[in-house]
N, C-alpha and C. Protein backbone atom coordinates (compact mmCIF):
# COMPACT_ATOMS: atom_id res chain seq x y z
N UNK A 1 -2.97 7.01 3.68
CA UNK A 1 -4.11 7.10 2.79
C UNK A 1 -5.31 6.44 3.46
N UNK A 2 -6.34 7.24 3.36
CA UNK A 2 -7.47 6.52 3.72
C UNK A 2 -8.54 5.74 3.02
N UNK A 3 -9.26 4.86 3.49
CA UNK A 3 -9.49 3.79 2.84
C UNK A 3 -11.05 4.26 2.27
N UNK A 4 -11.44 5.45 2.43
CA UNK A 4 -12.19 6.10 1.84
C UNK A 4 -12.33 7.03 0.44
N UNK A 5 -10.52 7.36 0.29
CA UNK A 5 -10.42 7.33 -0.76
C UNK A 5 -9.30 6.78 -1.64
N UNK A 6 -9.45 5.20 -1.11
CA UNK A 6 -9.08 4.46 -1.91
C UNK A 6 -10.30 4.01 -2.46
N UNK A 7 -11.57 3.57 -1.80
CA UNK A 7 -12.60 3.32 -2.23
C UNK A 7 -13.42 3.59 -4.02
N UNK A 8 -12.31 5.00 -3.43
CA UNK A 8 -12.79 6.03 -4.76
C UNK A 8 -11.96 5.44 -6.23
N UNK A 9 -11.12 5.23 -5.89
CA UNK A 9 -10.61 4.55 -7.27
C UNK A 9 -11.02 3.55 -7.87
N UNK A 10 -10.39 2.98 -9.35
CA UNK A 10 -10.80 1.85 -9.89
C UNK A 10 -9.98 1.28 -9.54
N UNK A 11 -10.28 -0.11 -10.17
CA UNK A 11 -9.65 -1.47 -9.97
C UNK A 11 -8.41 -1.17 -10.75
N UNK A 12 -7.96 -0.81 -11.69
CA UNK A 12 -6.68 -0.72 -11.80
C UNK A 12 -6.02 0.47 -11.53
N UNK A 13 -6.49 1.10 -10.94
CA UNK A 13 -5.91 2.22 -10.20
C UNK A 13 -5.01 1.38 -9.06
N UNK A 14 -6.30 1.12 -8.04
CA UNK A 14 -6.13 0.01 -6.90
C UNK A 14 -4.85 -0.80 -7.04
N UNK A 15 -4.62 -1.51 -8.03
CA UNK A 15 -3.77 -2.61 -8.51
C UNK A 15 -2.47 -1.74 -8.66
N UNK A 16 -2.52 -0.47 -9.48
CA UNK A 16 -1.12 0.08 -9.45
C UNK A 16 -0.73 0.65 -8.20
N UNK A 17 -1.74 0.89 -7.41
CA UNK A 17 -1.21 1.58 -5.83
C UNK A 17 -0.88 0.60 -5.46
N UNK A 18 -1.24 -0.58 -5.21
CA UNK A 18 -0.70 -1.37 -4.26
C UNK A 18 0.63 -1.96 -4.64
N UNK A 19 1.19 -2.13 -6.11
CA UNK A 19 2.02 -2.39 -6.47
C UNK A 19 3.17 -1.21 -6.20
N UNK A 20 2.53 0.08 -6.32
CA UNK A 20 3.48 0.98 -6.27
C UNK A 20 3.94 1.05 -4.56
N UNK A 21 2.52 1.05 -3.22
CA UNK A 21 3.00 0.50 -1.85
C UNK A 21 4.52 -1.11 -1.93
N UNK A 22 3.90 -1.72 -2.56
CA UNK A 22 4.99 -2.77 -2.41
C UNK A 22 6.60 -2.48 -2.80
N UNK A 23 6.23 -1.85 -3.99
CA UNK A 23 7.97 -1.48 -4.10
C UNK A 23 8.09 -0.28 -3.09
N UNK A 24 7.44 0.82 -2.61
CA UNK A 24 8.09 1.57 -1.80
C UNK A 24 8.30 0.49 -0.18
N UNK A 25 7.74 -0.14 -0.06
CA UNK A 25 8.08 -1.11 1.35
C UNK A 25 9.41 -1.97 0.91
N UNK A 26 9.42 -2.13 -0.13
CA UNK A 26 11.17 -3.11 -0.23
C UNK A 26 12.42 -1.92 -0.13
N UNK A 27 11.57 -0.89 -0.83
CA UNK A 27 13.00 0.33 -0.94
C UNK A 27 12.88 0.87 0.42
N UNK A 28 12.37 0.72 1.66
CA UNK A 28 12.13 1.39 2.31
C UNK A 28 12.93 0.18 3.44
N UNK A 29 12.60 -0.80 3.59
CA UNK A 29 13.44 -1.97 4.30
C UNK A 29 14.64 -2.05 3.66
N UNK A 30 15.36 -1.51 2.35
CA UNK A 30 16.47 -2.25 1.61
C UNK A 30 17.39 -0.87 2.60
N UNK A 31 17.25 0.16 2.73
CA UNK A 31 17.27 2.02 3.35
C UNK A 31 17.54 1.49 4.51
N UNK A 32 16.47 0.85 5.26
CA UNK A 32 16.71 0.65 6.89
C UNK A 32 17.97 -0.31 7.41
N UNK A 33 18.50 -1.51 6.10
CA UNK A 33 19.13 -2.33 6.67
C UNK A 33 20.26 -2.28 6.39
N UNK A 34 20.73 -1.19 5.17
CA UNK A 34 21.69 -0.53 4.87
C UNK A 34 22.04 1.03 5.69
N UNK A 35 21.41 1.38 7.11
CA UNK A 35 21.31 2.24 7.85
C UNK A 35 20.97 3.54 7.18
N UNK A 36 20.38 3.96 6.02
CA UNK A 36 20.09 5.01 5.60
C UNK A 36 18.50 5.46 6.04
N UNK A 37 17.62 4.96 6.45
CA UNK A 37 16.25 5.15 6.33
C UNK A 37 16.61 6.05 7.85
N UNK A 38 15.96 7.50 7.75
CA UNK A 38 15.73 8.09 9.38
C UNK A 38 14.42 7.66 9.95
N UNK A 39 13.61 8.10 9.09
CA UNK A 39 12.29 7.69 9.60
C UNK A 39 11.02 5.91 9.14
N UNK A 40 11.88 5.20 10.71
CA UNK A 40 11.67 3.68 10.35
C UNK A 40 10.30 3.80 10.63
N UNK A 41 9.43 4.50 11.04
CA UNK A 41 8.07 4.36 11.53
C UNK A 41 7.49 4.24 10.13
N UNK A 42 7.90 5.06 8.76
CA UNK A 42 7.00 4.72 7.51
C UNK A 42 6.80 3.56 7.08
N UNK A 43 7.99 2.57 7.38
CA UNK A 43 7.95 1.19 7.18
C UNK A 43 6.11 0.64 8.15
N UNK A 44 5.78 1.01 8.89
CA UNK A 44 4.48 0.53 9.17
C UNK A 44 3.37 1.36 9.20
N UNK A 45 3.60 2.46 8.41
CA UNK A 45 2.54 3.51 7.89
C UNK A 45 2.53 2.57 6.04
N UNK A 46 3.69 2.26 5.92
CA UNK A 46 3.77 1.45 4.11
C UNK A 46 2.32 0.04 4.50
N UNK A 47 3.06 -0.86 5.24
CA UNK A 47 2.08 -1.98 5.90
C UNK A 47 0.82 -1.59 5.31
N UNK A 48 0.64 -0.72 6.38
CA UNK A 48 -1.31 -0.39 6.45
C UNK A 48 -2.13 0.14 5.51
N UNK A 49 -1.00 1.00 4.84
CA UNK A 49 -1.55 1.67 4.02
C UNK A 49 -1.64 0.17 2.56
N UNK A 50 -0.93 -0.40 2.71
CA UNK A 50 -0.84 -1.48 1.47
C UNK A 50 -1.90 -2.74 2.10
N UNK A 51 -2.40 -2.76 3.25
CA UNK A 51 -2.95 -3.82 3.42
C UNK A 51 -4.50 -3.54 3.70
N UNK A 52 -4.92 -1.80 3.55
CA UNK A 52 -5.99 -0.64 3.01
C UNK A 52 -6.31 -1.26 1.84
N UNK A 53 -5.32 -1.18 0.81
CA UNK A 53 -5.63 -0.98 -0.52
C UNK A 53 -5.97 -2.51 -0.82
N UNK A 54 -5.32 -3.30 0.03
CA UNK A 54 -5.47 -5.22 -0.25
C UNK A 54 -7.07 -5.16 -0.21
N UNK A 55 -7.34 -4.92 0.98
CA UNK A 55 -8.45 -4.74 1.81
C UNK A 55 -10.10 -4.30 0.64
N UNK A 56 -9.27 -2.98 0.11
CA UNK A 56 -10.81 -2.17 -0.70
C UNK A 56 -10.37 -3.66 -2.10
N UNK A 57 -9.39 -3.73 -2.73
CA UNK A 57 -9.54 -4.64 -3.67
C UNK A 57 -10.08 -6.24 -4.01
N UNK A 58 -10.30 -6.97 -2.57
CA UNK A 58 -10.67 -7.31 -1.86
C UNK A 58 -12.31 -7.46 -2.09
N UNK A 59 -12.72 -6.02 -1.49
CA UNK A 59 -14.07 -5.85 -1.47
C UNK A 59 -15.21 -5.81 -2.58
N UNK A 60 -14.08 -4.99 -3.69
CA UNK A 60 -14.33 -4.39 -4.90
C UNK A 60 -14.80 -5.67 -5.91
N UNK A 61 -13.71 -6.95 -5.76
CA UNK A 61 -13.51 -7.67 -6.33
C UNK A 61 -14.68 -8.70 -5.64
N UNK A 62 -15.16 -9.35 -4.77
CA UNK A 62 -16.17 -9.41 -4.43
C UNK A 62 -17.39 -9.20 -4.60
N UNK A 63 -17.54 -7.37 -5.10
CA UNK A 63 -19.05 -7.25 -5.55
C UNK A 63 -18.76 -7.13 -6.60
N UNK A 64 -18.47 -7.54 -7.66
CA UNK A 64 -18.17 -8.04 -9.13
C UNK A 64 -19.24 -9.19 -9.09
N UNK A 65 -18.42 -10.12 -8.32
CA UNK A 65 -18.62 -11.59 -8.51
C UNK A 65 -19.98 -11.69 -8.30
């Protein structure tokens, strides 16, 4: 996801994506260490994409203040 249109969302949009990134990164490490996950590269496509959304909430939350 790009951080352009994460931009586009609201703040609790924002808040449920990133929550919803976090549980797919535990189910996605719980897959890899139980040898089921094929594709381990999403585990650091999950990262970025969750630390995108940290990032715009972050910003968002900032020009509030």
């Amino acid at each position: 996801m790009k951080a352009s249109e994460l931009r586009e969302l609201s703040l609790e949009e924002l808040q449920a994506k990133a929550g919803q990134l976090r549980d797919e990164i535990f189910n996605a490490r719980v897959r890899h260490a139980t040898g089921q996950l094929e594709d381990t590269a999403r585990i650091g496509v999950l990262r970025r994409d969750l630390a995108r959304a940290q990032t715009v909430l972050r910003e968002k939350n900032e020009a509030e203040a």
